[in-house]
N, C-alpha and C. Protein backbone atom coordinates (compact mmCIF):
# COMPACT_ATOMS: atom_id res chain seq x y z
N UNK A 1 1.75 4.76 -11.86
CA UNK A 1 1.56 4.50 -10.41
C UNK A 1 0.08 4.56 -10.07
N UNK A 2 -0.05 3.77 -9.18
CA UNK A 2 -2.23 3.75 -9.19
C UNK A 2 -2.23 4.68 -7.81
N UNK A 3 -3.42 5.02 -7.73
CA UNK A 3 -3.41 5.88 -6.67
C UNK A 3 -3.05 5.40 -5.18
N UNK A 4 -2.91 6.89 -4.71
CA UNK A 4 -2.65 6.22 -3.13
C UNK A 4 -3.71 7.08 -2.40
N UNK A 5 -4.23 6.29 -1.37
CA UNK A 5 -5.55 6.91 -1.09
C UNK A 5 -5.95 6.14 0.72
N UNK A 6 -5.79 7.54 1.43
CA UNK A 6 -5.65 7.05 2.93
C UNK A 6 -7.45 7.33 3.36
N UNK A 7 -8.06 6.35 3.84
CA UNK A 7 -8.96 6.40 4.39
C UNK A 7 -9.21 6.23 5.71
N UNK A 8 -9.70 7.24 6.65
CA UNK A 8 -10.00 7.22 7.74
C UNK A 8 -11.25 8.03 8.68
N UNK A 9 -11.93 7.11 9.53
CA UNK A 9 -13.01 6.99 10.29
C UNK A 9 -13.28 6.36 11.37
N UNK A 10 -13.89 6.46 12.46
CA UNK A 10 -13.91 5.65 13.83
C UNK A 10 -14.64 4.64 13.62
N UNK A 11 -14.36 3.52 14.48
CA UNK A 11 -14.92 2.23 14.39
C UNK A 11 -16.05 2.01 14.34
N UNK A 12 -16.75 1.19 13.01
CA UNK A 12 -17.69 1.42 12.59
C UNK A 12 -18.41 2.64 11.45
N UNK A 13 -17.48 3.16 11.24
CA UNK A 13 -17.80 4.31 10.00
C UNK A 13 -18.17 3.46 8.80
N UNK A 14 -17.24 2.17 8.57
CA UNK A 14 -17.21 1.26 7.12
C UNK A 14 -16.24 1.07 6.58
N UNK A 15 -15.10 1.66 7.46
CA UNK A 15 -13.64 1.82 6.29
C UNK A 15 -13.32 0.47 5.41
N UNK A 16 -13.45 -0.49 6.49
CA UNK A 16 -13.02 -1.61 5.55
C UNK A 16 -14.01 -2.44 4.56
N UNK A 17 -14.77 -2.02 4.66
CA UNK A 17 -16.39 -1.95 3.73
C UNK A 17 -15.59 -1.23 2.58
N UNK A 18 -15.47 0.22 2.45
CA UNK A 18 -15.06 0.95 1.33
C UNK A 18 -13.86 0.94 0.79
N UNK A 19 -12.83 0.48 1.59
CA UNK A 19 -11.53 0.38 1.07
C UNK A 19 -11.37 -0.84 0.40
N UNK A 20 -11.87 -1.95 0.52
CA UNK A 20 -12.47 -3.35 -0.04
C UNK A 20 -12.34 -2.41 -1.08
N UNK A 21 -13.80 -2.07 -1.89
CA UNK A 21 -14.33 -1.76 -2.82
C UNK A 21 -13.59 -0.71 -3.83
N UNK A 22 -12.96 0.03 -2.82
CA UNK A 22 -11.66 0.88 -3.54
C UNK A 22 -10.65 0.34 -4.35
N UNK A 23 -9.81 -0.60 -3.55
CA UNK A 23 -9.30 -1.56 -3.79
C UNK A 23 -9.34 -2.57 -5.25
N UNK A 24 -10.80 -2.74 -5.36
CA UNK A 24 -10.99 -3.67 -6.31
C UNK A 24 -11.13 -2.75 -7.46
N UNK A 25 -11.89 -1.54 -7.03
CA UNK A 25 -12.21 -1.05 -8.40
C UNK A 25 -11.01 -0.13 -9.21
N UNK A 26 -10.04 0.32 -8.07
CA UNK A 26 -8.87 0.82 -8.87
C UNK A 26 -7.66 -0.07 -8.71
N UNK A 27 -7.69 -1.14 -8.58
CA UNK A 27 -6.64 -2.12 -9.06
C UNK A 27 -5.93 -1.93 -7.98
N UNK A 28 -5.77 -1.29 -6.36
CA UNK A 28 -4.48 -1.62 -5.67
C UNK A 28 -4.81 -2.16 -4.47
N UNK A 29 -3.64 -2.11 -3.45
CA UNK A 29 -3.45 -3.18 -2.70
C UNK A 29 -4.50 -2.46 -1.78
N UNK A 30 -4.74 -3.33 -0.47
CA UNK A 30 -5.76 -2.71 0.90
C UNK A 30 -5.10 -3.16 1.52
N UNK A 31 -3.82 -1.82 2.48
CA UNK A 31 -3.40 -2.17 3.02
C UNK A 31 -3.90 -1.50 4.93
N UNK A 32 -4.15 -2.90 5.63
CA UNK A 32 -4.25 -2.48 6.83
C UNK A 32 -3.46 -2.68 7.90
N UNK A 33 -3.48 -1.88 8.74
CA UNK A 33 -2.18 -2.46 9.86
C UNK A 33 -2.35 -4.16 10.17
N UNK A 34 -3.31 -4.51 10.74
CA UNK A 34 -3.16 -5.62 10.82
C UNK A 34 -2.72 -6.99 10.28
N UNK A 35 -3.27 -6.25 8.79
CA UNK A 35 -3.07 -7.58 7.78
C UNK A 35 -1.26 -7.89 7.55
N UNK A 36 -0.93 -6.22 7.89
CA UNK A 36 0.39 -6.20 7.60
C UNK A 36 1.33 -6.87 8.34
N UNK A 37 1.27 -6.62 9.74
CA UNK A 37 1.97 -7.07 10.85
C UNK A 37 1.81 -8.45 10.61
N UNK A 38 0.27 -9.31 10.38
CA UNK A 38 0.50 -10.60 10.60
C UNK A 38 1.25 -11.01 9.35
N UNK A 39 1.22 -10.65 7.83
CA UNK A 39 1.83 -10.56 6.86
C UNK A 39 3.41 -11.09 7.12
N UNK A 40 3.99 -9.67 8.26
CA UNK A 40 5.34 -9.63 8.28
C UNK A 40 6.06 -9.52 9.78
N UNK A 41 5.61 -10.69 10.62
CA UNK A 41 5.22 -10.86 11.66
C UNK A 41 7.13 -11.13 12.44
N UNK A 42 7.31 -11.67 11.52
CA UNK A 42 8.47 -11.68 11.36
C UNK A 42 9.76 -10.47 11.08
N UNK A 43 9.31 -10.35 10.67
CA UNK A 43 10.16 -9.01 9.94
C UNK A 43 11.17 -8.50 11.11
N UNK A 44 12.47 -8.54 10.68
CA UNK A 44 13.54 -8.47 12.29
C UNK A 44 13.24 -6.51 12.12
N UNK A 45 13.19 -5.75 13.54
CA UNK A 45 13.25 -4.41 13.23
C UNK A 45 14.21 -3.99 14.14
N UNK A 46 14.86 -3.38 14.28
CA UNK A 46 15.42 -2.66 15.42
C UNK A 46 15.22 -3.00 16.87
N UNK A 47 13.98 -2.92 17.17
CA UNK A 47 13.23 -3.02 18.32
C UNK A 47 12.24 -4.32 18.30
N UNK A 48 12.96 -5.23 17.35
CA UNK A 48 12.59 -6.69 17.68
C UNK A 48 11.49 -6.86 16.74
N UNK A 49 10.90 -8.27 16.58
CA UNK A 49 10.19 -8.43 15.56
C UNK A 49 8.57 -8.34 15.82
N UNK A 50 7.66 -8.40 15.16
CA UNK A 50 5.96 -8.07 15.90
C UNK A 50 5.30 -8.62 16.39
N UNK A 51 6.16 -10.35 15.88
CA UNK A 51 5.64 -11.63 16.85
C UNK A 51 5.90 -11.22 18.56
N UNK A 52 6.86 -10.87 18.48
CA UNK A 52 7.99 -10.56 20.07
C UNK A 52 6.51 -9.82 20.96
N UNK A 53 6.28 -8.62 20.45
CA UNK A 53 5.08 -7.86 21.04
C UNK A 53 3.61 -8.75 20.92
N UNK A 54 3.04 -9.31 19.83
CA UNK A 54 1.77 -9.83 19.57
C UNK A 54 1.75 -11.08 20.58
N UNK A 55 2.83 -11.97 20.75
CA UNK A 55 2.26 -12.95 22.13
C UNK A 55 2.47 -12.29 23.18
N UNK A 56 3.13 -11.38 23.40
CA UNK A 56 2.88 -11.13 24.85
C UNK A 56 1.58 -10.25 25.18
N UNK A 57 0.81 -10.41 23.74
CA UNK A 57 -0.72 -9.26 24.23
C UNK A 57 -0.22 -7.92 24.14
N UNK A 58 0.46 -7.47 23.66
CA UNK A 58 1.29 -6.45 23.69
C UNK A 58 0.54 -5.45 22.76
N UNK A 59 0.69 -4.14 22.60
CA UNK A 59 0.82 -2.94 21.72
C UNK A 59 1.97 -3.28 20.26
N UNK A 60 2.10 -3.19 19.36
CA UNK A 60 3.16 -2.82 18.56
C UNK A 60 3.29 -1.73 18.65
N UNK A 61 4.89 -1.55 19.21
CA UNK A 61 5.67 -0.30 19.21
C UNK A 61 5.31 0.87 17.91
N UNK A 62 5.15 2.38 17.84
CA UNK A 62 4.73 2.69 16.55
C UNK A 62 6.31 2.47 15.60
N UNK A 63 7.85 2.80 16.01
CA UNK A 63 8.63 2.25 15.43
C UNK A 63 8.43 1.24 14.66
N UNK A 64 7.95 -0.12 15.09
CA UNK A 64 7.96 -1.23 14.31
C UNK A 64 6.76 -1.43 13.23
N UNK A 65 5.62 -0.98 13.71
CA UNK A 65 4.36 -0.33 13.01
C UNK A 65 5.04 0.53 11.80
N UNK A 66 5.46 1.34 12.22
CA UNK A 66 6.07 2.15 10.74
C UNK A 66 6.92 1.66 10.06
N UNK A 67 7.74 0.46 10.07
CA UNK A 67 8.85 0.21 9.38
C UNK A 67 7.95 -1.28 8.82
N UNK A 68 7.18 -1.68 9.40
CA UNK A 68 6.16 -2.87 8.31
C UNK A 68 5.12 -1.93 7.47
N UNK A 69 4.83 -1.00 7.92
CA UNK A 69 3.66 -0.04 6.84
C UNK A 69 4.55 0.39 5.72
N UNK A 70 5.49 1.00 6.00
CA UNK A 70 6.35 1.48 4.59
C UNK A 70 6.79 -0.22 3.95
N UNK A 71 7.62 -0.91 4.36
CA UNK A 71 7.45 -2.57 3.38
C UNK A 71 6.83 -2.65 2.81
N UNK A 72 5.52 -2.34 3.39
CA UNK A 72 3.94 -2.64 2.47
C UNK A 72 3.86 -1.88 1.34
N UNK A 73 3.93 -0.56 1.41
CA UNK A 73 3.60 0.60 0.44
C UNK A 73 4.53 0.46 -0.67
N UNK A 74 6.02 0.24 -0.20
CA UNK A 74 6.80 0.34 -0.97
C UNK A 74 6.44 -1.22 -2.07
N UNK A 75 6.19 -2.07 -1.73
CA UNK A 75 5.73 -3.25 -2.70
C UNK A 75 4.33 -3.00 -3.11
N UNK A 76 4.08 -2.55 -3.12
CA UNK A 76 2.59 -1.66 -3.66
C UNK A 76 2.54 -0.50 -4.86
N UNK A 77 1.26 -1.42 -5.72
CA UNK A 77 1.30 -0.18 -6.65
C UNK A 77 0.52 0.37 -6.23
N UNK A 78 0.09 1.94 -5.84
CA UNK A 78 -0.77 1.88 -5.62
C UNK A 78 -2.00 1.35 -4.24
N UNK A 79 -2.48 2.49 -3.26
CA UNK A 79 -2.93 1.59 -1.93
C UNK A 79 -3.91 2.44 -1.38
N UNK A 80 -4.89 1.39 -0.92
CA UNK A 80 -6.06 2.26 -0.03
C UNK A 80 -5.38 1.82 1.58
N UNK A 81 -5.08 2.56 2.58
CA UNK A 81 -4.54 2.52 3.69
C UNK A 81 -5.92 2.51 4.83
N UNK A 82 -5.95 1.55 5.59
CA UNK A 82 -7.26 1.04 6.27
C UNK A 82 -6.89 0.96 7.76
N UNK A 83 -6.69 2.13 8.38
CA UNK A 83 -6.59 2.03 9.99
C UNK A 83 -4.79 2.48 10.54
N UNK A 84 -3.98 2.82 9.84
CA UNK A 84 -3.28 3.59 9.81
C UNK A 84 -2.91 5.07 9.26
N UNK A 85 -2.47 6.31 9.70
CA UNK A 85 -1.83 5.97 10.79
C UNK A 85 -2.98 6.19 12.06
N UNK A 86 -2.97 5.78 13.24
CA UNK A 86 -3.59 5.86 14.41
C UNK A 86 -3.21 7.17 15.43
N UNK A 87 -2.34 7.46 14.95
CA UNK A 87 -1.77 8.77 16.04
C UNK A 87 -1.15 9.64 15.17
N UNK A 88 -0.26 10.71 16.16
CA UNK A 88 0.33 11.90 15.08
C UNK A 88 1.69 11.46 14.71
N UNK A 89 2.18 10.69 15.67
CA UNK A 89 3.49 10.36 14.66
C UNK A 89 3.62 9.82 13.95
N UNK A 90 2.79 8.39 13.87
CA UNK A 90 2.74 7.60 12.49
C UNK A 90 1.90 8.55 11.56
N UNK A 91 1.33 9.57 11.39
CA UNK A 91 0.59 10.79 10.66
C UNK A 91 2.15 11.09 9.95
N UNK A 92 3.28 12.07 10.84
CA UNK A 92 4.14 12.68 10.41
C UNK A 92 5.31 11.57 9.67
N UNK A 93 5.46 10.27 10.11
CA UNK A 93 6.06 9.27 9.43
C UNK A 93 5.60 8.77 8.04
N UNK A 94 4.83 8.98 8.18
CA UNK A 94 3.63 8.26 6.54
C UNK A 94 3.92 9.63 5.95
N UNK A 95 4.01 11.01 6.09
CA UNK A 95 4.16 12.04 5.43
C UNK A 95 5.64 12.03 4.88
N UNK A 96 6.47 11.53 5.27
CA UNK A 96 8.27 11.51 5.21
C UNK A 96 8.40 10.23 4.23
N UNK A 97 7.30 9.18 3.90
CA UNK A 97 7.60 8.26 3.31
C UNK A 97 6.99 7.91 1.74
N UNK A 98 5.99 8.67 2.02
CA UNK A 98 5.32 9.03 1.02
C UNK A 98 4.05 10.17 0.70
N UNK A 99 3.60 10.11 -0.80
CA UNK A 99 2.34 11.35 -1.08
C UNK A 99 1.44 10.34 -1.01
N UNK A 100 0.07 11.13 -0.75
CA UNK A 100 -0.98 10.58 -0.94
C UNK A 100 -1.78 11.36 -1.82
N UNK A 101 -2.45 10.91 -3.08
CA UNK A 101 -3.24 11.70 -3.41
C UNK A 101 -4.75 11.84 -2.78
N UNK A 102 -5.28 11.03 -2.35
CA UNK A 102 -6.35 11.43 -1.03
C UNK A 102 -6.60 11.08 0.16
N UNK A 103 -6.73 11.84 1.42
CA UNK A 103 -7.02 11.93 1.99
C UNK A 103 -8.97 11.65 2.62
N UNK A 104 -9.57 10.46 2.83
CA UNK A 104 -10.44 11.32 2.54
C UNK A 104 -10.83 10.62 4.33
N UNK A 105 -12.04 11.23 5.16
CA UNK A 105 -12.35 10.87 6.49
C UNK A 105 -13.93 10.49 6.28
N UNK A 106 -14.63 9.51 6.41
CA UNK A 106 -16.20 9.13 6.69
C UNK A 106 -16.53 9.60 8.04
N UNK A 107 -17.36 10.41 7.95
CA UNK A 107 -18.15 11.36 9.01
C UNK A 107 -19.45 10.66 9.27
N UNK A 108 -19.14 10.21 10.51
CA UNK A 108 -20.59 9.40 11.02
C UNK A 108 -20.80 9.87 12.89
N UNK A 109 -21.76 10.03 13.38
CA UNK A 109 -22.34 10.89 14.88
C UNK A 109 -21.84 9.35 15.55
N UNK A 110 -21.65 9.78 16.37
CA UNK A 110 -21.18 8.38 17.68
C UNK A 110 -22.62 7.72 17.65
N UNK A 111 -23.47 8.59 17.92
CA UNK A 111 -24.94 7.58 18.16
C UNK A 111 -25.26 6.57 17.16
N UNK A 112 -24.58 7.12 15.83
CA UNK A 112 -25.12 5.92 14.56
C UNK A 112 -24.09 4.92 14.61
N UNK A 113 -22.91 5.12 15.18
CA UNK A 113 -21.50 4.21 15.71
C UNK A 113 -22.50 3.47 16.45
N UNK A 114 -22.75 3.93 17.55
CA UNK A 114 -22.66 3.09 18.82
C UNK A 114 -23.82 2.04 18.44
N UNK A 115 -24.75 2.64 17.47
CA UNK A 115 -25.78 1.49 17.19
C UNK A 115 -25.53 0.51 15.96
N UNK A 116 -24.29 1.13 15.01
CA UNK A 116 -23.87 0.10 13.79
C UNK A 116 -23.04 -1.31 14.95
N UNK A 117 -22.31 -1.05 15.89
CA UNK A 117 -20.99 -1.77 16.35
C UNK A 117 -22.17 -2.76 17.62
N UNK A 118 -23.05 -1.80 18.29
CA UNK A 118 -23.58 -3.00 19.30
C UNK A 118 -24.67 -4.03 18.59
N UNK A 119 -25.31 -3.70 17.50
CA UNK A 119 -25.99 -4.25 16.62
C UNK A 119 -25.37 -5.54 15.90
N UNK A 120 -24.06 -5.69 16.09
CA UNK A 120 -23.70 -6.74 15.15
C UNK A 120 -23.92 -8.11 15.46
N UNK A 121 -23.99 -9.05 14.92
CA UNK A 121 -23.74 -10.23 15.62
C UNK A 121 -22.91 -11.33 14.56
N UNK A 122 -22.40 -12.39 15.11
CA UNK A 122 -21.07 -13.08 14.24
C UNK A 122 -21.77 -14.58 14.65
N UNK A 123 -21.74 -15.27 13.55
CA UNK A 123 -21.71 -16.61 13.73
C UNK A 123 -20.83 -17.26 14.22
N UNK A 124 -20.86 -18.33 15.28
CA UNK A 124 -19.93 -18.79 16.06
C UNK A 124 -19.29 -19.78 15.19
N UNK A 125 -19.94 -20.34 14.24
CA UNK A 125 -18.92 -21.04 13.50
C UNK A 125 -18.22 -20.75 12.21
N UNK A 126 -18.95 -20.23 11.72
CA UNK A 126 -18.44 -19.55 10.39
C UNK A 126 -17.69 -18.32 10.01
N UNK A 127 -18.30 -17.43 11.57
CA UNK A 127 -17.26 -16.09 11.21
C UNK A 127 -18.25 -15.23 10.44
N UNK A 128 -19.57 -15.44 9.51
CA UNK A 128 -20.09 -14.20 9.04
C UNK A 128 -20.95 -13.33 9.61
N UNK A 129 -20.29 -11.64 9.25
CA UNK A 129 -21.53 -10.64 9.99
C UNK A 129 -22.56 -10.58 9.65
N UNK A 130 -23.80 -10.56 10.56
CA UNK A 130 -25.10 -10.10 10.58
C UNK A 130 -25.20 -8.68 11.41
N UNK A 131 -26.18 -7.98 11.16
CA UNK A 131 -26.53 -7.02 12.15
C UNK A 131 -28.47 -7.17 12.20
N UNK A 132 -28.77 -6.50 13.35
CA UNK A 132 -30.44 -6.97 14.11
C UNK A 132 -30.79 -5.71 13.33
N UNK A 133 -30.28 -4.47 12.56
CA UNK A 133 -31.02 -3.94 12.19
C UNK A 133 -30.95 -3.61 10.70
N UNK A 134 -29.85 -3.60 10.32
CA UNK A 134 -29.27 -3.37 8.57
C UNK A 134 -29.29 -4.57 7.88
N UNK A 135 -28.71 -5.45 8.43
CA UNK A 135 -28.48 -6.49 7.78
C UNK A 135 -28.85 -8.21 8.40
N UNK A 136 -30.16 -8.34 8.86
CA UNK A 136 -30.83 -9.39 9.88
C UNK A 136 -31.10 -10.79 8.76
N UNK A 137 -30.39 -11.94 9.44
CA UNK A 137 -30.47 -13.16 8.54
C UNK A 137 -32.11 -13.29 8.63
N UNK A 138 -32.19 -14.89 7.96
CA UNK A 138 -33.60 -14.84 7.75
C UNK A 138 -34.46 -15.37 8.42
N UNK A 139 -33.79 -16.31 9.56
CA UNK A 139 -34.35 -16.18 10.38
C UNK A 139 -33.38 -15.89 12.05
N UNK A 140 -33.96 -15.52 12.93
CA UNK A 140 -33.63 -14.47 13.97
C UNK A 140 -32.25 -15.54 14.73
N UNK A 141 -30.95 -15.13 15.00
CA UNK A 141 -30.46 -16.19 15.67
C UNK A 141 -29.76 -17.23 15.06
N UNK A 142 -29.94 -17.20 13.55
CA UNK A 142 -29.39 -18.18 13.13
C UNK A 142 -28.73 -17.72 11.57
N UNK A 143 -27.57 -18.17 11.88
CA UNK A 143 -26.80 -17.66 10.30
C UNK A 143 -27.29 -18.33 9.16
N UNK A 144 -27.01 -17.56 7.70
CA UNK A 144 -27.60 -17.87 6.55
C UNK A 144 -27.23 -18.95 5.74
N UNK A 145 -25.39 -19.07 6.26
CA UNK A 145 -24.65 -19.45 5.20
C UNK A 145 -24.59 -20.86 5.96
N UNK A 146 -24.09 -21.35 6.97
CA UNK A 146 -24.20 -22.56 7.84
C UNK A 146 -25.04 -23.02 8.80
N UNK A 147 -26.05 -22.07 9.12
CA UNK A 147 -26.67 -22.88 10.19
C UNK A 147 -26.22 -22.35 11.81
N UNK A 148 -25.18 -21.54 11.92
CA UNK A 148 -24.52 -21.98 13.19
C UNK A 148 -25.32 -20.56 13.85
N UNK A 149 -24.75 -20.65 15.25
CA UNK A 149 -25.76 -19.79 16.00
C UNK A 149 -25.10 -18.25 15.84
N UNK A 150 -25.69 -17.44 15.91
CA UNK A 150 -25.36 -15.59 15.98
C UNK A 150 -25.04 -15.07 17.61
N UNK A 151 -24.33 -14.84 17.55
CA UNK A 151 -23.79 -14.45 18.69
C UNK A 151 -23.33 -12.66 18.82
N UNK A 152 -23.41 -11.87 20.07
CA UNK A 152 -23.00 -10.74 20.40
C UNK A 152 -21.31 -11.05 20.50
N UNK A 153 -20.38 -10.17 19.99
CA UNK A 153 -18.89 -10.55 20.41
C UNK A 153 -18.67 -9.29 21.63
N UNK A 154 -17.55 -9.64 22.43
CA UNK A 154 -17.72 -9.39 23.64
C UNK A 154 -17.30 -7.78 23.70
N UNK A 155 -16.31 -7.45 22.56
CA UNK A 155 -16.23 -5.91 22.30
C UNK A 155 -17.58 -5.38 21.32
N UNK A 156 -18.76 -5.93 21.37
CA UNK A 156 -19.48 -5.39 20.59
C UNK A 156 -20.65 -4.54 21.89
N UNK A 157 -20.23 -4.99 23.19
CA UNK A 157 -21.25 -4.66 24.07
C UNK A 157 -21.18 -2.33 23.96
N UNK A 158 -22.72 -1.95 24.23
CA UNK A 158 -22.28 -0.68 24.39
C UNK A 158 -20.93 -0.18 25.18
N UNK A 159 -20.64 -0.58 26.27
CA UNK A 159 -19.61 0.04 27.14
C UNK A 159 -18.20 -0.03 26.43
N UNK A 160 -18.18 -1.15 25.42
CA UNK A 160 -16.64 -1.79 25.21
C UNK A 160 -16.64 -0.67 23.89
N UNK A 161 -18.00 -0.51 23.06
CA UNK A 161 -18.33 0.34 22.10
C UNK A 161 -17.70 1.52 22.08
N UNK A 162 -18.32 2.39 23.72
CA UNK A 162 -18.30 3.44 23.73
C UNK A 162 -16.80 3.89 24.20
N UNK A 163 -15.74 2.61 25.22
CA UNK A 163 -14.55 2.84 25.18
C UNK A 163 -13.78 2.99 23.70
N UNK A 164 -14.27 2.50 22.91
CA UNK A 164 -13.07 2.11 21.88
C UNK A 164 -13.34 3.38 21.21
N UNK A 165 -14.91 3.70 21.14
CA UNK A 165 -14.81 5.05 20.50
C UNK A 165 -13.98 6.47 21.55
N UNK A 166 -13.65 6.16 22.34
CA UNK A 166 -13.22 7.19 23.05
C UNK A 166 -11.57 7.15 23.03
N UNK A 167 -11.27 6.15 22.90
CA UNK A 167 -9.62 5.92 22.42
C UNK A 167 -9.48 6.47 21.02
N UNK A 168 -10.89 5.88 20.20
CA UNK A 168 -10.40 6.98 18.78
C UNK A 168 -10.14 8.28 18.89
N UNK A 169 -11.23 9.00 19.84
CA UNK A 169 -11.05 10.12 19.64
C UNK A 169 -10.01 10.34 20.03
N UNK A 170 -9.35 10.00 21.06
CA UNK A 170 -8.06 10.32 21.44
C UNK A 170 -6.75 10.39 20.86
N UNK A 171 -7.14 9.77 19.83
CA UNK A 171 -5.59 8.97 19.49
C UNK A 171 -5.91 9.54 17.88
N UNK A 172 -6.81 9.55 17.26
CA UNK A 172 -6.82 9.75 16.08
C UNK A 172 -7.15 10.83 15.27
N UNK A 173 -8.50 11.62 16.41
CA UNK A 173 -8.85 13.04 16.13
C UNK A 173 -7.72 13.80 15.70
N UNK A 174 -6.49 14.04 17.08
CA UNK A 174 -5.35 14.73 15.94
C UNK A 174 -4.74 14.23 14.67
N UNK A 175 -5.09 13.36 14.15
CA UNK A 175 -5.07 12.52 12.87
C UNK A 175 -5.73 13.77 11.74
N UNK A 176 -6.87 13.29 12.10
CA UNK A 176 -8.15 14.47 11.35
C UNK A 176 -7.55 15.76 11.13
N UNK A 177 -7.38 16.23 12.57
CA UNK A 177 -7.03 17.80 12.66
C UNK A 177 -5.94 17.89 11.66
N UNK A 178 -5.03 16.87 11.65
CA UNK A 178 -3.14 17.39 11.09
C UNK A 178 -3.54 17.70 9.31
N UNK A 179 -4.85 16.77 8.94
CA UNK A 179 -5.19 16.76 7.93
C UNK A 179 -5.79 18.11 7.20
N UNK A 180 -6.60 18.14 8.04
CA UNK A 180 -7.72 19.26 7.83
C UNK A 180 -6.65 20.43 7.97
N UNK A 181 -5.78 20.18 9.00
CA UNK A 181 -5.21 21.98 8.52
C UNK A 181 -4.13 22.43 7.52
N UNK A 182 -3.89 20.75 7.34
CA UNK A 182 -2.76 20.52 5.58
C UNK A 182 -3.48 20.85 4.54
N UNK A 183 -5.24 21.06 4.33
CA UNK A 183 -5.56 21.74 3.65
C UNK A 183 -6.30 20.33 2.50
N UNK A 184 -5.48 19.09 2.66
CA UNK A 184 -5.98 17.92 2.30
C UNK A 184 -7.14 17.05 2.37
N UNK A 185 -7.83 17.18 3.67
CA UNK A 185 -8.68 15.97 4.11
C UNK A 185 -9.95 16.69 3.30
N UNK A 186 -10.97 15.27 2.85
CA UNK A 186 -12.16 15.68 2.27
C UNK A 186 -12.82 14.80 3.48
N UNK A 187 -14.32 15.77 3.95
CA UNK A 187 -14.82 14.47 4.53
C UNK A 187 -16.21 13.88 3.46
N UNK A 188 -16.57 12.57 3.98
CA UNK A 188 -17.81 11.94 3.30
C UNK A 188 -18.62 11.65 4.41
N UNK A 189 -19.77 11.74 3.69
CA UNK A 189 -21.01 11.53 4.95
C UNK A 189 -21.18 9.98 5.27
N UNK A 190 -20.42 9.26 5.89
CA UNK A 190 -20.64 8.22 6.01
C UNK A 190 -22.05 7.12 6.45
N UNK A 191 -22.86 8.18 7.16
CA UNK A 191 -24.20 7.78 7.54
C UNK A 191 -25.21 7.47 6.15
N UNK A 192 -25.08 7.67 4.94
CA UNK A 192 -25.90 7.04 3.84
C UNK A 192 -25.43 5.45 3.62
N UNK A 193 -25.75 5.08 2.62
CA UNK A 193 -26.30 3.96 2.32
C UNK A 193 -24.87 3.81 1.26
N UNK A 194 -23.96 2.09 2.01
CA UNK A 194 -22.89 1.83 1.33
C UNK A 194 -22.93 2.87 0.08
N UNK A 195 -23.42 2.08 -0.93
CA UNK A 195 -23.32 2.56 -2.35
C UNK A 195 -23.10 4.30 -2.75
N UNK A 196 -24.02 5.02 -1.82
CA UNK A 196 -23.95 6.48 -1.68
C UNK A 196 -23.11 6.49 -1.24
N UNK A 197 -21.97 6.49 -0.01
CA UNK A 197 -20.89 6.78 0.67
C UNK A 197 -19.66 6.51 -0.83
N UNK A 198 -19.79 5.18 -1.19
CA UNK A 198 -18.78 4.67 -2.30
C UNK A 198 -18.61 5.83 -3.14
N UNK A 199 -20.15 6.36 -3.89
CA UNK A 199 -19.74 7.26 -5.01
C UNK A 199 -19.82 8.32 -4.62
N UNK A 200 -19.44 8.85 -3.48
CA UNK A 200 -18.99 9.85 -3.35
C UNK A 200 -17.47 9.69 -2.99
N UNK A 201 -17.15 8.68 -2.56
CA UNK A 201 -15.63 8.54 -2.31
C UNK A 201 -14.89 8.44 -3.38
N UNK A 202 -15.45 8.05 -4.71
CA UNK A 202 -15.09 7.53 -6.05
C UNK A 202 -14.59 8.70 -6.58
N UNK A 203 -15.65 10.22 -6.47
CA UNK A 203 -15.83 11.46 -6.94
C UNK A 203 -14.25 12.14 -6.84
N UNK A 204 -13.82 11.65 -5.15
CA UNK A 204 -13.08 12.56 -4.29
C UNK A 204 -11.56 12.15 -5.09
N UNK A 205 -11.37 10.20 -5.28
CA UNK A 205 -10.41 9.66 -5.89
C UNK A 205 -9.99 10.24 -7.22
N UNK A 206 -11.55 10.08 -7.85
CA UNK A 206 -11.18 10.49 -9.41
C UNK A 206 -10.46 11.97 -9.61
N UNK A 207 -10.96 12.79 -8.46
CA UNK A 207 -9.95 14.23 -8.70
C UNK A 207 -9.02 14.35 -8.30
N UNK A 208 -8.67 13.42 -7.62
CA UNK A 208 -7.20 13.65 -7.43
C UNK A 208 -6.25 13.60 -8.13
């Protein structure tokens, strides 16, 4: 069985930066809520299918959220988990369905958030990230790979920033806590430099 390995951090920590890389280097799936739902969008549940909720702009119910996350796992050898669970019950549901051998959380200050997430900018045609201070194309305004223009996206503004980080805390901090007092969670300093964050996350995997 390849490992199973839950990673979690507030928007903008890198998760899906490192779980990528997890992913590739120990052979399993990256599974994220999103990818999943659109995956299995379909999927009839009890409480209707995820299409039913996703056009109407809707929330997915955590019921239906949990019954496409376990699908996933269970066809999985092996999984880095990327943005689930979000609250304490999908916490205590993911505990009833399966082990994880790590736990681990990227520890980054809101101020280095709020300046990784308003910093970004997206090409309007192509879709690839730039950022004005980590990662600045070559020339100012204009993407590398096509030409097309760099743009601010509209949740990237500080205010939309500083809401979304405030729903994390809300919703996910007891995430952290349920962890930390199971005696499980490792944290990583997420504020270094990709590669440093990786091998230390590598460290945390390999002992498990």
């Amino acid at each position: 069985m390849g490992k199973r390995i839950l990673l979690l951090g507030a928007p903008g920590a890198g998760k899906g930066t490192q779980s990528k890389r997890l992913a590739e280097t120990y052979g399993v799936e990256h599974v994220t809520t999103g990818d999943a739902l659109r995956a299995n969008k379909d999927m009839e549940t009890e409480y209707g299918t995820p299409r039913s909720f996703m056009e109407k702009g809707e929330l997915v119910p955590d019921a239906v959220v949990n019954e496409i996350v376990e699908a996933a796992l269970e066809d999985a050898d092996g999984y880095v988990l990327d943005g689930y669970p979000r609250n304490l019950s999908q916490a205590e549901y993911l505990t009833e369905i399966t082990d994880l051998d790590a736990v681990i959380y990227l520890q980054v200050a809101e101020s280095e958030l709020v300046e990784r997430l308003t910093g970004r900018r997206v090409c309007d045609d192509c879709g690839t990230n730039f950022h004005v201070k980590f990662n600045q194309p070559e020339a100012e305004g204009v993407c590398d790979d096509c030409g097309g223009e760099l743009v601010q996206r509209d949740d990237d503004t500080e205010e939309t920033v500083r809401e979304r980080l405030s729903v994390f805390k809300e919703n996910t901090e007891p995430v952290i806590e349920h962890y930390r007092d199971e005696g499980v969670l490792v944290e990583v300093d997420g504020e270094q430099t990709p590669d440093e964050v990786f091998e230390d996350v590598q460290v945390v995997v390999d002992d498990a």
